[in-house]
C-alpha atoms as a PDB file:
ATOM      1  CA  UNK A   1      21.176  29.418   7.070  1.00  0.00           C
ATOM      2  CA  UNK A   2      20.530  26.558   5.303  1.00  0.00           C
ATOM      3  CA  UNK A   3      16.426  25.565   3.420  1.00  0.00           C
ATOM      4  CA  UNK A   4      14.742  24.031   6.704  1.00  0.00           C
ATOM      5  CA  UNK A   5      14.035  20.065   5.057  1.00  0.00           C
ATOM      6  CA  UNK A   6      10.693  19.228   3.764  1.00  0.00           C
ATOM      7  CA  UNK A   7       7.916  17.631   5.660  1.00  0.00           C
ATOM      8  CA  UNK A   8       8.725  13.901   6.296  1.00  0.00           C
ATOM      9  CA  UNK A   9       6.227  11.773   4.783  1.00  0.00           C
ATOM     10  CA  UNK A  10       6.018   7.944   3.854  1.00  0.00           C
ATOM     11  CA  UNK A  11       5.118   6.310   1.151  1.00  0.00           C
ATOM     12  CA  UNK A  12       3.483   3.496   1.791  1.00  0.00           C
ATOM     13  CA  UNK A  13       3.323   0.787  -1.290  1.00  0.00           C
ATOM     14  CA  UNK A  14       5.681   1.285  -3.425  1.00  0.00           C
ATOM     15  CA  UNK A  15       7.750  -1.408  -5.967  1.00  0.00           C
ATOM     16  CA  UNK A  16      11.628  -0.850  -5.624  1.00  0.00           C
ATOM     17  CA  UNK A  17      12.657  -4.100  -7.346  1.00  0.00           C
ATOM     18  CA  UNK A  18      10.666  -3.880 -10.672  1.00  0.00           C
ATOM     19  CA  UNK A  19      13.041  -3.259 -13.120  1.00  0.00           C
ATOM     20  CA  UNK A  20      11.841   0.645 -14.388  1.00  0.00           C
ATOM     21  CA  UNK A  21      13.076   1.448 -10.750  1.00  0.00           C
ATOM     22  CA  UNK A  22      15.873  -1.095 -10.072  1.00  0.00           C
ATOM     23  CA  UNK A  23      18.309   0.457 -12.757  1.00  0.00           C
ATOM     24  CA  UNK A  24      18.647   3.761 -10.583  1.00  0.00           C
ATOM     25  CA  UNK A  25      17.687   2.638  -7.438  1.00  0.00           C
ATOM     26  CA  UNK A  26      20.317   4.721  -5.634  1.00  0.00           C
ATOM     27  CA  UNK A  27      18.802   7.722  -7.179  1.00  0.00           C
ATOM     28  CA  UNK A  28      15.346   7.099  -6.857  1.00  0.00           C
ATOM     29  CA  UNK A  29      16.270   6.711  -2.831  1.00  0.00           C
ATOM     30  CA  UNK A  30      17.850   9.923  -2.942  1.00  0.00           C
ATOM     31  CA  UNK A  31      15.447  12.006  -4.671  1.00  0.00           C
ATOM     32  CA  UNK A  32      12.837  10.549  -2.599  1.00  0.00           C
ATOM     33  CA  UNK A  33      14.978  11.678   0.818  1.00  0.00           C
ATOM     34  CA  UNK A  34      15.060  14.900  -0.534  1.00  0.00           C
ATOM     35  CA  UNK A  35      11.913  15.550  -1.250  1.00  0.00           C
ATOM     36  CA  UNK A  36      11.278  14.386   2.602  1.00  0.00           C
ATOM     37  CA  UNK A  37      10.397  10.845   1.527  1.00  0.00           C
ATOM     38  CA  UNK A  38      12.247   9.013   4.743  1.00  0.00           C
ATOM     39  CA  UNK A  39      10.230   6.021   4.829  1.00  0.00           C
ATOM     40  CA  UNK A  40       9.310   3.316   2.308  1.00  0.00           C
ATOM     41  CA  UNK A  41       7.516  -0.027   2.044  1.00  0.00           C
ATOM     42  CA  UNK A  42       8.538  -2.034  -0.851  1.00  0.00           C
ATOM     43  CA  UNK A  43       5.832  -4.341  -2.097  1.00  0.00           C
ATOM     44  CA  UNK A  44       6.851  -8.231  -2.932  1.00  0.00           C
ATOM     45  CA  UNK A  45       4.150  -9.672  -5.386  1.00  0.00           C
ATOM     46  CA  UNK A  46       5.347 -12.743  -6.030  1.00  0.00           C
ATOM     47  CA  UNK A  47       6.957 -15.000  -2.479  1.00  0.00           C
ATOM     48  CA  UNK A  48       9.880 -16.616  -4.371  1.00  0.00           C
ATOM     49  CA  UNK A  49      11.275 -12.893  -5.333  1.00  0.00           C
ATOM     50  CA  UNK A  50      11.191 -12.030  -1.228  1.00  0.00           C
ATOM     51  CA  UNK A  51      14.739 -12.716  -0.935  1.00  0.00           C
ATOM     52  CA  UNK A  52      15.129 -10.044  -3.086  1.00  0.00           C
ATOM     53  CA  UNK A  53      12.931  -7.315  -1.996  1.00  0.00           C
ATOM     54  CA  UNK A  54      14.168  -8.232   1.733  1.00  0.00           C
ATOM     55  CA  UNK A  55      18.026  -7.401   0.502  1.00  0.00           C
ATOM     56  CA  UNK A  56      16.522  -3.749  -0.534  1.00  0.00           C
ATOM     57  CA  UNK A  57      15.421  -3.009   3.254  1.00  0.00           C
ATOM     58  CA  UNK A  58      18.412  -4.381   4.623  1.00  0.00           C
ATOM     59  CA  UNK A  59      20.887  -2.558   2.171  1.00  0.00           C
ATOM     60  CA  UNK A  60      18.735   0.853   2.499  1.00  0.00           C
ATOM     61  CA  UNK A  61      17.619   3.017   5.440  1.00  0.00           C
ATOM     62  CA  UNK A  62      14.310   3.902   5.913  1.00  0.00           C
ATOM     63  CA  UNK A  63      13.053   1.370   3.366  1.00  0.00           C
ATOM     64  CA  UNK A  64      11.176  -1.756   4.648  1.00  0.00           C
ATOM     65  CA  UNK A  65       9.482  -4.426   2.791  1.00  0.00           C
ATOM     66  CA  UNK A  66       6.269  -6.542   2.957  1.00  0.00           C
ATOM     67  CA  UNK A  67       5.391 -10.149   1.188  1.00  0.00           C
ATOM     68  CA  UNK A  68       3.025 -11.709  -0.655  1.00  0.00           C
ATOM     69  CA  UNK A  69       1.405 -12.879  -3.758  1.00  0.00           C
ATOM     70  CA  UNK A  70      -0.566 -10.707  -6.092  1.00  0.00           C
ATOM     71  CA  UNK A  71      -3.946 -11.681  -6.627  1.00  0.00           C
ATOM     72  CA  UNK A  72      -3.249 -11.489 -10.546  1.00  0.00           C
ATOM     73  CA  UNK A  73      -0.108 -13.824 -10.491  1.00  0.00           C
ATOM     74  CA  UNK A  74      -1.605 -16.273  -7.619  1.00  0.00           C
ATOM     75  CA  UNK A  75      -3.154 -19.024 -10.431  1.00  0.00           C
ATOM     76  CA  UNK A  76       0.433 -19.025 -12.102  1.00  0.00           C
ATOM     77  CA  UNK A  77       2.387 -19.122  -8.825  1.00  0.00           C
ATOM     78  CA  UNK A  78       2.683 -21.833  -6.116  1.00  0.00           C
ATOM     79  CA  UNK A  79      -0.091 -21.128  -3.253  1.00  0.00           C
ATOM     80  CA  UNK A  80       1.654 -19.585  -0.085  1.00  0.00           C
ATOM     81  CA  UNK A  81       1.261 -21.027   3.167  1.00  0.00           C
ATOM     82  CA  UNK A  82       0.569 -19.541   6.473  1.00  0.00           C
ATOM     83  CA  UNK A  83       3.320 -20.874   8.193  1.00  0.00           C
ATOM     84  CA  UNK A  84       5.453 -19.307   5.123  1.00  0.00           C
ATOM     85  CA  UNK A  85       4.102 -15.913   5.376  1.00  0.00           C
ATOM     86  CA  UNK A  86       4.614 -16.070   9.136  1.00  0.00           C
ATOM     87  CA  UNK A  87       8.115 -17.580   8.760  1.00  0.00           C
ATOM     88  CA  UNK A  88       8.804 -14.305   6.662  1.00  0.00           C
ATOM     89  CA  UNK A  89       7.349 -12.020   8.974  1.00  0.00           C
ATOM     90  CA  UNK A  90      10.285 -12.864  11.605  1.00  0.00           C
ATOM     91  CA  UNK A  91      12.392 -10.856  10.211  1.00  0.00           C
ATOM     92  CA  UNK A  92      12.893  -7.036  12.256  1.00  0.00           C
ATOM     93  CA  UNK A  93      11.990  -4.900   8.489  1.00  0.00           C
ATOM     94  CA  UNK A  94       8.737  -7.118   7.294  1.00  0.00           C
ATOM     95  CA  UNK A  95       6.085  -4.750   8.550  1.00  0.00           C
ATOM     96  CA  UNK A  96       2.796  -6.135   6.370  1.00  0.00           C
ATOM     97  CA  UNK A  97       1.607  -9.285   4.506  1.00  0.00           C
ATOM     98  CA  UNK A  98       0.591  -8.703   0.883  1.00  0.00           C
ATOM     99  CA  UNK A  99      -0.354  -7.312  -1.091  1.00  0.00           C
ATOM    100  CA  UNK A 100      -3.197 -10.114  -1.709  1.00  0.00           C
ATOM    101  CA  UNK A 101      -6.887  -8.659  -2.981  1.00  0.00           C
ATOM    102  CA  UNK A 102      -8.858 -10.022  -5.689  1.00  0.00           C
ATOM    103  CA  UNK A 103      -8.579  -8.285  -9.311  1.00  0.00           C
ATOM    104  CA  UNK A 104     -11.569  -9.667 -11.621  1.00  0.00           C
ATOM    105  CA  UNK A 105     -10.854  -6.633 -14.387  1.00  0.00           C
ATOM    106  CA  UNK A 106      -7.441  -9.228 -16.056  1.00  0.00           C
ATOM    107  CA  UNK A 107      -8.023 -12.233 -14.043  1.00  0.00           C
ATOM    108  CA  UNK A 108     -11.540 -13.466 -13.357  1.00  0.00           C
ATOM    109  CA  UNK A 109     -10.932 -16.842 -14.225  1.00  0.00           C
ATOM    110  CA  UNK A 110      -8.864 -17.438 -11.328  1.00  0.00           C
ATOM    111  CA  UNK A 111     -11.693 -15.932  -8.491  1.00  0.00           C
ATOM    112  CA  UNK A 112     -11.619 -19.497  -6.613  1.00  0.00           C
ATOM    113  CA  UNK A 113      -8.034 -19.482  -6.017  1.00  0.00           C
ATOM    114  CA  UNK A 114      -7.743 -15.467  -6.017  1.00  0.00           C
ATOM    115  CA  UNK A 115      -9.986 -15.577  -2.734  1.00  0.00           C
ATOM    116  CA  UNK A 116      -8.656 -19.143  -1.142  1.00  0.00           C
ATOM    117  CA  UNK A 117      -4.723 -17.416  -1.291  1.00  0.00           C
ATOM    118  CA  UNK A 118      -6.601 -14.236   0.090  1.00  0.00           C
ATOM    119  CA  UNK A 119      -7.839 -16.264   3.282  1.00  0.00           C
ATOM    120  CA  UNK A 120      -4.303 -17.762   3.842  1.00  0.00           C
ATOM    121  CA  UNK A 121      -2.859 -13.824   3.807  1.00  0.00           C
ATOM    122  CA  UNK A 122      -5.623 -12.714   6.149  1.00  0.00           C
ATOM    123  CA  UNK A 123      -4.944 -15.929   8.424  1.00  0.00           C
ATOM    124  CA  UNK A 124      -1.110 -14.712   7.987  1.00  0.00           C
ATOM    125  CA  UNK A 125      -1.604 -11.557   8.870  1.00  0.00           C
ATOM    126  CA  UNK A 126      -3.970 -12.443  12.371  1.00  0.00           C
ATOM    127  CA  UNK A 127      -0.988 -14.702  13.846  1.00  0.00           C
ATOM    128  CA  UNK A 128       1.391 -12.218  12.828  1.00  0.00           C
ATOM    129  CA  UNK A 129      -0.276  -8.783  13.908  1.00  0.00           C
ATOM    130  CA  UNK A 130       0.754  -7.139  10.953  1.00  0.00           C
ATOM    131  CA  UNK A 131      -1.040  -5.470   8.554  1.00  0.00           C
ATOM    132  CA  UNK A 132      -2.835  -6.870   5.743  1.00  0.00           C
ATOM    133  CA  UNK A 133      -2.492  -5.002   2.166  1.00  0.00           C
ATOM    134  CA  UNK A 134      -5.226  -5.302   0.014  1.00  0.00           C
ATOM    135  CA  UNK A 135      -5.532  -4.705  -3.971  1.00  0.00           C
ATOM    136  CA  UNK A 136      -9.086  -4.871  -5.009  1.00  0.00           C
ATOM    137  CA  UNK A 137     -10.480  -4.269  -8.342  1.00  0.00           C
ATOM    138  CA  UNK A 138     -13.183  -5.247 -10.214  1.00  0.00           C
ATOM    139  CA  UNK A 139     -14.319  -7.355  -6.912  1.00  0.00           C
ATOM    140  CA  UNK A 140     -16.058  -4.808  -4.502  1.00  0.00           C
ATOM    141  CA  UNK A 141     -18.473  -6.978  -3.559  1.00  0.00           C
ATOM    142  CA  UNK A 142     -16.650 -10.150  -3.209  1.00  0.00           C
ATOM    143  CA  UNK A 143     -14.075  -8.264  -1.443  1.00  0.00           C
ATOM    144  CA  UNK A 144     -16.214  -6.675   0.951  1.00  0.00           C
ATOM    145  CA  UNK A 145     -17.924 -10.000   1.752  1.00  0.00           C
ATOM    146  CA  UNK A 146     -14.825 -11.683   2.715  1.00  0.00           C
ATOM    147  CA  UNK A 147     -12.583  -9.075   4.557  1.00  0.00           C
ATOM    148  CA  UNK A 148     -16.253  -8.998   6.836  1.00  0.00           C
ATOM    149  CA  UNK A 149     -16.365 -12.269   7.410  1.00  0.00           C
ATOM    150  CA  UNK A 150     -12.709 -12.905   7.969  1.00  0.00           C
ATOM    151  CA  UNK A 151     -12.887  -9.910  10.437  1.00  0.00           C
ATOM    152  CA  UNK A 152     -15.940 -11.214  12.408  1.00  0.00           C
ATOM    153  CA  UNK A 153     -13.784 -14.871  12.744  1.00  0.00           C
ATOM    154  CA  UNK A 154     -10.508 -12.962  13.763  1.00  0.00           C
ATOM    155  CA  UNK A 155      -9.878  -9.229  13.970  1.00  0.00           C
ATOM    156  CA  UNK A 156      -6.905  -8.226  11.796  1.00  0.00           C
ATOM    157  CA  UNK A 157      -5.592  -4.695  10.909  1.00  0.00           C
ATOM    158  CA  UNK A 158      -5.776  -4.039   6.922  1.00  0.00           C
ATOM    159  CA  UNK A 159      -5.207  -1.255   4.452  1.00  0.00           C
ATOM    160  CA  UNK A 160      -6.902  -0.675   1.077  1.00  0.00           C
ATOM    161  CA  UNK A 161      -3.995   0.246  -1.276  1.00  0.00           C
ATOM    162  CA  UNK A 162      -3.992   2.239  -4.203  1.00  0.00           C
ATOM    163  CA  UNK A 163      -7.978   3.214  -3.361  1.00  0.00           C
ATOM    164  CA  UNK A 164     -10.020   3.344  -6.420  1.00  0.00           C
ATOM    165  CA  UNK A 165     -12.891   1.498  -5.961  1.00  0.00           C
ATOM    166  CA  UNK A 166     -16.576   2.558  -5.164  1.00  0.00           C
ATOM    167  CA  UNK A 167     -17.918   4.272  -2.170  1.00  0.00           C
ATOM    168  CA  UNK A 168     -19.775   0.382  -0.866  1.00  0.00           C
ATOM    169  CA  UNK A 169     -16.452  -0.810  -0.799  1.00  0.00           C
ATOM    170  CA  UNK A 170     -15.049   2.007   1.380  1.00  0.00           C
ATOM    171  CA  UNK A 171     -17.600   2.056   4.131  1.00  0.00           C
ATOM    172  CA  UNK A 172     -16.944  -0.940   4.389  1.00  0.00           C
ATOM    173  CA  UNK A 173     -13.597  -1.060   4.514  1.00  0.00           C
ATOM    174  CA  UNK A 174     -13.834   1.748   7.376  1.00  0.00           C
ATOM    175  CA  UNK A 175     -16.206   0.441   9.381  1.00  0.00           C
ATOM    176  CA  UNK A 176     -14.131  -2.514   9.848  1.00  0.00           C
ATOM    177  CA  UNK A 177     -11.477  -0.095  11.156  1.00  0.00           C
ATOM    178  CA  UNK A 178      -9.529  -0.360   8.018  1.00  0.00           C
ATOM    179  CA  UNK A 179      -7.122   2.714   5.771  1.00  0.00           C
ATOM    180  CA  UNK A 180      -7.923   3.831   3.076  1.00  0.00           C
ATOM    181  CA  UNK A 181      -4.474   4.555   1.044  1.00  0.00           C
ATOM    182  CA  UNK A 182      -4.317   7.076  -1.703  1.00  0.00           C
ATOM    183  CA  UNK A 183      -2.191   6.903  -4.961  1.00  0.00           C
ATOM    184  CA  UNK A 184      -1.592   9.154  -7.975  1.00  0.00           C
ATOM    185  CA  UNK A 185      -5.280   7.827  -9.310  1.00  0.00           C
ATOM    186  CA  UNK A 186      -6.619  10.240  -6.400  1.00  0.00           C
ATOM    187  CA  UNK A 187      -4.502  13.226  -8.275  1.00  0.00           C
ATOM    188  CA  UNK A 188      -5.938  12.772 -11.905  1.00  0.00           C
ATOM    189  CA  UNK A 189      -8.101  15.707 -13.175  1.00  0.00           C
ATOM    190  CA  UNK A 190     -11.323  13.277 -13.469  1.00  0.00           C
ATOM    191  CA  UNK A 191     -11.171  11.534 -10.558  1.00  0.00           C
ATOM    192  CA  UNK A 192     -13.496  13.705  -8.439  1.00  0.00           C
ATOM    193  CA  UNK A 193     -15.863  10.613  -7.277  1.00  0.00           C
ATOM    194  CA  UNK A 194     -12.792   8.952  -6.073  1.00  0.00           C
ATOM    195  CA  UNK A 195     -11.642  12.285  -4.158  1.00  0.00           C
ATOM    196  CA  UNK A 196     -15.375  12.790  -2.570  1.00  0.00           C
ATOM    197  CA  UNK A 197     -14.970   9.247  -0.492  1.00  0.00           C
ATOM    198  CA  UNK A 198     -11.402  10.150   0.227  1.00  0.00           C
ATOM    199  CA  UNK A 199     -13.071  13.631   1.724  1.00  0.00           C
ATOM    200  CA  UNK A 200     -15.639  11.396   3.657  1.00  0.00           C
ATOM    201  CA  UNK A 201     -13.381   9.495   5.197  1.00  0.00           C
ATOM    202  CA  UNK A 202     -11.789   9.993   8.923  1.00  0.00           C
ATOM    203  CA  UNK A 203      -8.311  11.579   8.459  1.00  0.00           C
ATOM    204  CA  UNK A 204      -6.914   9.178  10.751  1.00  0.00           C
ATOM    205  CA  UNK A 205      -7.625   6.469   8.543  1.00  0.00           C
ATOM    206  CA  UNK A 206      -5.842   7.793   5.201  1.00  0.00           C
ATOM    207  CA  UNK A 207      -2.361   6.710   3.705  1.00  0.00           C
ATOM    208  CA  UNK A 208      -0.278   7.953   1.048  1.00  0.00           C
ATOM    209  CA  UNK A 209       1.244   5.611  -1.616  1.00  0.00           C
ATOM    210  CA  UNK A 210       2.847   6.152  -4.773  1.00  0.00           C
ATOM    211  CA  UNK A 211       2.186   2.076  -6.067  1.00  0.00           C
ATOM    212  CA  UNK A 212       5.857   3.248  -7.810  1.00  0.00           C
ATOM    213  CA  UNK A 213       6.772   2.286 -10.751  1.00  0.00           C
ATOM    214  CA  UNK A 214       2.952   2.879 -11.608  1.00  0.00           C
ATOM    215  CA  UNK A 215       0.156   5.628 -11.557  1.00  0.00           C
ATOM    216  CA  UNK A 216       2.484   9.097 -11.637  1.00  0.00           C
ATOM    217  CA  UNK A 217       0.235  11.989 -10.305  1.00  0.00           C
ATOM    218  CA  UNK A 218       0.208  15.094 -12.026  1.00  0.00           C
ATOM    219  CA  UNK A 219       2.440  16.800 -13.511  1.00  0.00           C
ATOM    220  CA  UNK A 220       4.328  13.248 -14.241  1.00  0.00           C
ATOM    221  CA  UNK A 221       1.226  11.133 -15.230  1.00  0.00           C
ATOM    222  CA  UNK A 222       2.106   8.749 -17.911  1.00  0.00           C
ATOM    223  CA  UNK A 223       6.109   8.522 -17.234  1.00  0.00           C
ATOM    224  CA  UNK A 224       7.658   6.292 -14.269  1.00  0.00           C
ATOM    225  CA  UNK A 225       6.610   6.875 -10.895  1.00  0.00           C
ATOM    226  CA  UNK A 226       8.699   6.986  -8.019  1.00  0.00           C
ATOM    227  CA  UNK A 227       8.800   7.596  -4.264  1.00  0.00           C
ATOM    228  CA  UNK A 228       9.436  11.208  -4.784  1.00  0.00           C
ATOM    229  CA  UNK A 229       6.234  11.818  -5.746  1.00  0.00           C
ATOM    230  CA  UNK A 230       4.609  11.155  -3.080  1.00  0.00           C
ATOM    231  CA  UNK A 231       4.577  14.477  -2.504  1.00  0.00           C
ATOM    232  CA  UNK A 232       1.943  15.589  -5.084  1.00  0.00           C
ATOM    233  CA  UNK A 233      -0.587  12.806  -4.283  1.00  0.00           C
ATOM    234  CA  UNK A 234      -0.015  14.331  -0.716  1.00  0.00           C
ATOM    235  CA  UNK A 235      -0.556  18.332  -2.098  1.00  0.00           C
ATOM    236  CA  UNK A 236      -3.764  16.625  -3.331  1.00  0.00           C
ATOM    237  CA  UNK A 237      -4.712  15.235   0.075  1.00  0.00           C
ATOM    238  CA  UNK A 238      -3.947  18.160   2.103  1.00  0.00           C
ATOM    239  CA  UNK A 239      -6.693  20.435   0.298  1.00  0.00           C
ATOM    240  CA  UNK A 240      -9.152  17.864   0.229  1.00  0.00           C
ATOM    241  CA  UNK A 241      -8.785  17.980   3.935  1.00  0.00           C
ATOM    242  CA  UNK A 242      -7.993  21.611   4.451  1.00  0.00           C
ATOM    243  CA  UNK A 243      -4.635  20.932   5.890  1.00  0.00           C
ATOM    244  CA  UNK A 244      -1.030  22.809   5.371  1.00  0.00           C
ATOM    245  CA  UNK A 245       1.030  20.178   3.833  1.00  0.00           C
ATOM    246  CA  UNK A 246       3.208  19.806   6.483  1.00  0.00           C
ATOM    247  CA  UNK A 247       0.338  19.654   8.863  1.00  0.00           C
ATOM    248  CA  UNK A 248      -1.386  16.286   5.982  1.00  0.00           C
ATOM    249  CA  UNK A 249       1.960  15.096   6.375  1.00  0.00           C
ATOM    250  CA  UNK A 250       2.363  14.544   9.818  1.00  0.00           C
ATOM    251  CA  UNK A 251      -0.918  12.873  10.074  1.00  0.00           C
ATOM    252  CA  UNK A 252      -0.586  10.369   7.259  1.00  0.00           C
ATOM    253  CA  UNK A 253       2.753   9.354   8.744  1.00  0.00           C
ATOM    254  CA  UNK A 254       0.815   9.066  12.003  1.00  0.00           C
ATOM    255  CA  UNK A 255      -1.374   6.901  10.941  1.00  0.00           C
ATOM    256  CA  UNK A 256       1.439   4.724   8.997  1.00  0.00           C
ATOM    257  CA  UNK A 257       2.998   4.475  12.694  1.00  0.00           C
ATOM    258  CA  UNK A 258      -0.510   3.532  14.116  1.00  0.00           C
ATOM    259  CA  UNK A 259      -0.695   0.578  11.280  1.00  0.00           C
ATOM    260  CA  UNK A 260       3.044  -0.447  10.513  1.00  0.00           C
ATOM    261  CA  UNK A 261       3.968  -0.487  13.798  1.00  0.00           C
ATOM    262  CA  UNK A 262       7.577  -2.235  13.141  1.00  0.00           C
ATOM    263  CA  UNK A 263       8.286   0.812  10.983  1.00  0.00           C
ATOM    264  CA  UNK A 264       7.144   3.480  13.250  1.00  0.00           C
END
C-alpha cells in the first residue's frame, strides 16, 4: 500500500510572485502539495502588480490571491481606492484585502498616509466581507487604536499576519474577534514571549503562514522560505497546544475556512 498523504494544511500569507520564488514556481507548488500544503494565499503588496498575482491563482489549483498595498510602499505608490479594492474583490479567487498595517520600524515618516490607506482597506474590506490582513510593526498602539475604532463604526473580519508583536496588541486583536496568524518568527529558538501569547490565545483563532519568500523556521532559517514549510511552523504550533499534528492541522485549516470563506 501506498504512504497515507500528509495532513492538509494551508498556508495562509505567502508571496508567490517575488522573484526568489517566481524562478521555480512549479516546484515550489509541488513540494508544497507534497508536504500536504493544498491551499495557498498569495499576498499582492503593491495594486498595480494584481494582474499578476491574480494570473498565479488562476493558472494554479489550490492557490488564491489577495490585494493590497503594503504599508511600507503606500507613500511611494498611488493611494488605492475603495471602489478599486472592491472592483478587485469580484473576482471568484480574491479571498482578502491587504495586506495593509502600519510598519513605523523602516517607514515612520509616512504614519499619516500609512493609517489614511489603512482606513480605505478596512472600508474595502466591510463592503466586501472579506477579510482584512494586517502587518503591524513598530505601531502596536496606533494599530490597536484604529482597528477598535474602525470595528466599533463597522464590524469587519481581520487577521494579524506574521504575529510578532506584544501581548497589548494581541488582546486586542482577539477581543475584537480577530486571528492571530503564526509564521516561522513563532519557530525561532528565542522567541518564547512570542510563543506564550500564541499559547494564550483561543485555538480557534490561530493561522499558519509561512510570509514565503521570508522568515524560514527552523531547520531552514536564514535560506528562502517557501510554502512547504509550513509544516514546521505548524510542528511548533501543535505542541504549544498539545495537539497531534494532524489533529493542529485540521483546526488551523478550520479556522482558514471560518475566515476565507471563498477558499474554504
Amino acid at each position: 500500500m501506498p504512504p497515507a498523504p500528509p495532513p492538509a494544511i494551508v498556508d495562509s500569507h505567502c508571496h508567490l510572485d517575488f522573484p526568489q520564488l517566481a524562478e521555480d514556481l512549479d516546484a515550489v507548488i509541488a513540494r508544497a502539495r507534497a508536504a500536504g500544503v493544498t491551499r495557498m494565499v498569495t499576498i499582492c503588496t503593491k495594486l498595480r502588480l494584481a494582474p499578476q498575482v491574480r494570473a498565479l491563482a488562476e493558472v494554479h489549483e489550490g492557490v488564491f490571491f489577495a490585494a493590497g498595498t503594503h504599508p511600507m510602499s503606500v507613500a511611494e505608490e498611488p493611494m488605492a481606492s475603495v471602489a478599486e479594492l472592491v472592483a478587485l474583490a469580484a473576482h471568484p479567487r480574491m479571498v482578502g484585502i491587504g495586506e495593509s498595517g502600519l510598519d513605523y520600524h523602516y517607514t515612520a515618516e509616512s504614519k499619516p498616509v500609512q493609517q489614511e490607506s489603512l482606513r480605505i482597506h478596512i472600508e474595502a474590506a466591510r463592503q466586501t466581507g472579506l477579510p482584512l490582513i494586517i502587518h503591524a510593526r513598530d505601531a502596536d498602539d496606533d494599530m490597536a487604536r484604529i482597528l477598535t475604532e474602525e470595528h466599533r463604526a463597522g464590524a469587519y473580519d481581520c487577521v494579524m499576519h506574521c504575529f510578532s508583536s506584544g501581548a497589548g496588541l494581541a488582546e486586542a486583536a482577539l477581543d475584537l474577534g480577530f486571528y492571530l496568524s503564526m509564521s516561522g518568527i513563532a519557530a525561532f529558538p528565542k522567541s518564547d514571549a512570542l510563543r506564550a501569547i500564541f499559547a494564550r490565545a483561543p485555538l480557534e483563532r490561530i493561522l499558519v503562514e509561512t510570509d514565503a519568500p521570508y522568515l524560514a523556521p527552523p531547520p531552514y532559517r536564514g535560506k528562502r522560505n517557501e510554502p512547504a514549510y509550513t509544516v514546521h511552523t505548524a510542528q511548533v504550533g501543535a505542541e504549544l497546544f498539545g495537539l497531534d499534528y494532524a489533529d493542529f492541522a485540521a483546526a488551523t485549516s478550520a479556522n482558514f475556512d471560518r475566515l476565507f470563506r471563498k477558499a474554504a
